[in-house]
C-alpha atoms as a PDB file:
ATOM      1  CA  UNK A   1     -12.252  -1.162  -4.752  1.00  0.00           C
ATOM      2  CA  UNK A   2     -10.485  -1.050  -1.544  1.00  0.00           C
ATOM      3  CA  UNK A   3      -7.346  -0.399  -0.434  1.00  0.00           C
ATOM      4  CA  UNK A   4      -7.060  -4.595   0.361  1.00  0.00           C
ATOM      5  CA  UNK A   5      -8.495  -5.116  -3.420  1.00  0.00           C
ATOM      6  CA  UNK A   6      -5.310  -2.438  -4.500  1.00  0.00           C
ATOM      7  CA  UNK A   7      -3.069  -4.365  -2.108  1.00  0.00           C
ATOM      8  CA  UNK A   8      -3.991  -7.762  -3.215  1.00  0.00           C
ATOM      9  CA  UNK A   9      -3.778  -6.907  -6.869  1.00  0.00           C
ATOM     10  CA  UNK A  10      -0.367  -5.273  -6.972  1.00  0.00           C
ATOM     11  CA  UNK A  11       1.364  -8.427  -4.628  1.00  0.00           C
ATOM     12  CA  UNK A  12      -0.565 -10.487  -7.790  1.00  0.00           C
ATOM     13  CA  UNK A  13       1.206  -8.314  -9.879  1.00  0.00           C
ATOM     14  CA  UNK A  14       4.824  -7.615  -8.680  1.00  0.00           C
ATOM     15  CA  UNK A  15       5.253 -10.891  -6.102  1.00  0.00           C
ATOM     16  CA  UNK A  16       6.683 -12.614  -8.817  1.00  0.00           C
ATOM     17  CA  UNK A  17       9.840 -10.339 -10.128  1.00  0.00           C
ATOM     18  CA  UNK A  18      10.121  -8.492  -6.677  1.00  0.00           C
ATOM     19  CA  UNK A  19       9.173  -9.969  -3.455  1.00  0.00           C
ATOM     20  CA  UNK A  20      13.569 -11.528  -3.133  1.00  0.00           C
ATOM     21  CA  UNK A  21      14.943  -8.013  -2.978  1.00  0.00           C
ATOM     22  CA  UNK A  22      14.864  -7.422   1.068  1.00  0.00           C
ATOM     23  CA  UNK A  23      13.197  -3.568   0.722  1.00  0.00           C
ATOM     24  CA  UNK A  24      10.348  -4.528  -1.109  1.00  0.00           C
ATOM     25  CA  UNK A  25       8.102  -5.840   1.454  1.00  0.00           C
ATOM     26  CA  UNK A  26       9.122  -2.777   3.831  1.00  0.00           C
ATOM     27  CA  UNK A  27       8.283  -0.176   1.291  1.00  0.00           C
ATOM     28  CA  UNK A  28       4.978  -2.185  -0.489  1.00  0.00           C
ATOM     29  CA  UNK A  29       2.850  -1.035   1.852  1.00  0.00           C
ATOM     30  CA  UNK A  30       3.388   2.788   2.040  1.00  0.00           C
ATOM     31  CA  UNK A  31       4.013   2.867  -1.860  1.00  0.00           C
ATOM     32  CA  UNK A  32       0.285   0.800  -2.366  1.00  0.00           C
ATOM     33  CA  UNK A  33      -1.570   3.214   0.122  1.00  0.00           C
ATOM     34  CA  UNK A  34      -0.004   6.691  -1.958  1.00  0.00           C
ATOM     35  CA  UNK A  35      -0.867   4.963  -5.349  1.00  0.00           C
ATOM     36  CA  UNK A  36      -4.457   4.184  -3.671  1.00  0.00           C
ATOM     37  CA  UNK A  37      -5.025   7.712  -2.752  1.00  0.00           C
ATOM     38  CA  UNK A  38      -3.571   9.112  -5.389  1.00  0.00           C
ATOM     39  CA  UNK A  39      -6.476   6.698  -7.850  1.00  0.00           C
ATOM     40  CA  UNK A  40      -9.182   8.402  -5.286  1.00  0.00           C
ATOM     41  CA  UNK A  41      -7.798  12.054  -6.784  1.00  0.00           C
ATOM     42  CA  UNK A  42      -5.855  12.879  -3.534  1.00  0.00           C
ATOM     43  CA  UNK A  43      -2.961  14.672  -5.391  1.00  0.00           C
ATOM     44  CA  UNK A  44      -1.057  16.193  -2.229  1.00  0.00           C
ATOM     45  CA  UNK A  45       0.460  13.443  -0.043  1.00  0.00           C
ATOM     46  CA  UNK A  46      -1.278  13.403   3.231  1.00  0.00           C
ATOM     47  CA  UNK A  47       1.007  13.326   6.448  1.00  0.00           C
ATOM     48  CA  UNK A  48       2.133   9.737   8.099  1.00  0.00           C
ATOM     49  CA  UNK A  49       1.041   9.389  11.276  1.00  0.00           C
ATOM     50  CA  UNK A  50       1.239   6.600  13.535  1.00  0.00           C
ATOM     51  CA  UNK A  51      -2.898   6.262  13.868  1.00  0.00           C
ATOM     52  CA  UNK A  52      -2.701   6.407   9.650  1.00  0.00           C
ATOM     53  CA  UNK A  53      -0.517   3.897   9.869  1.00  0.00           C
ATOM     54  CA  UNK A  54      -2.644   1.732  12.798  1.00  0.00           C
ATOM     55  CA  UNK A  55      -5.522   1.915   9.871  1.00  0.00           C
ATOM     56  CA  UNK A  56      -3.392   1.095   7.176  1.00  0.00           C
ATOM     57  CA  UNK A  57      -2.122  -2.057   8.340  1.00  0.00           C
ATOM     58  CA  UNK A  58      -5.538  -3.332   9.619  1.00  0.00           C
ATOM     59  CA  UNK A  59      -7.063  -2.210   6.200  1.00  0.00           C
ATOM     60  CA  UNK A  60      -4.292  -4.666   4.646  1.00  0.00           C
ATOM     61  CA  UNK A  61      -4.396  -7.445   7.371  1.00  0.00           C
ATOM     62  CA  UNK A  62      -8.380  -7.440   7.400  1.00  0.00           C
END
């Protein structure tokens, strides 16, 4: 699947008993993309940049 499919499926999952405390929806994001990579064996975290980040949020919002 896709990083959307990952994204979709863990806002199924952890809307519900998470999505009132006010860091959650700041920190989904970045937490979804690491577990995604980590699932497609990247094991060292790669660095944040602001075009990684461009890409991440249209993967999400697409």
């Amino acid at each position: 699947g896709s990083l959307k499919d990952a994204w979709d499926a863990v806002r199924e999952a952890c809307d519900p008993k998470f999505k009132d405390y006010a860091i959650y929806e700041h920190c989904l994001p970045f937490n979804v993309a690491r577990a995604y990579d980590e699932a497609q064996g990247i094991d060292t975290p790669r660095i944040w940049t602001a075009e990684r980040d461009l890409r991440m949020w249209e993967a999400l919002q697409g």
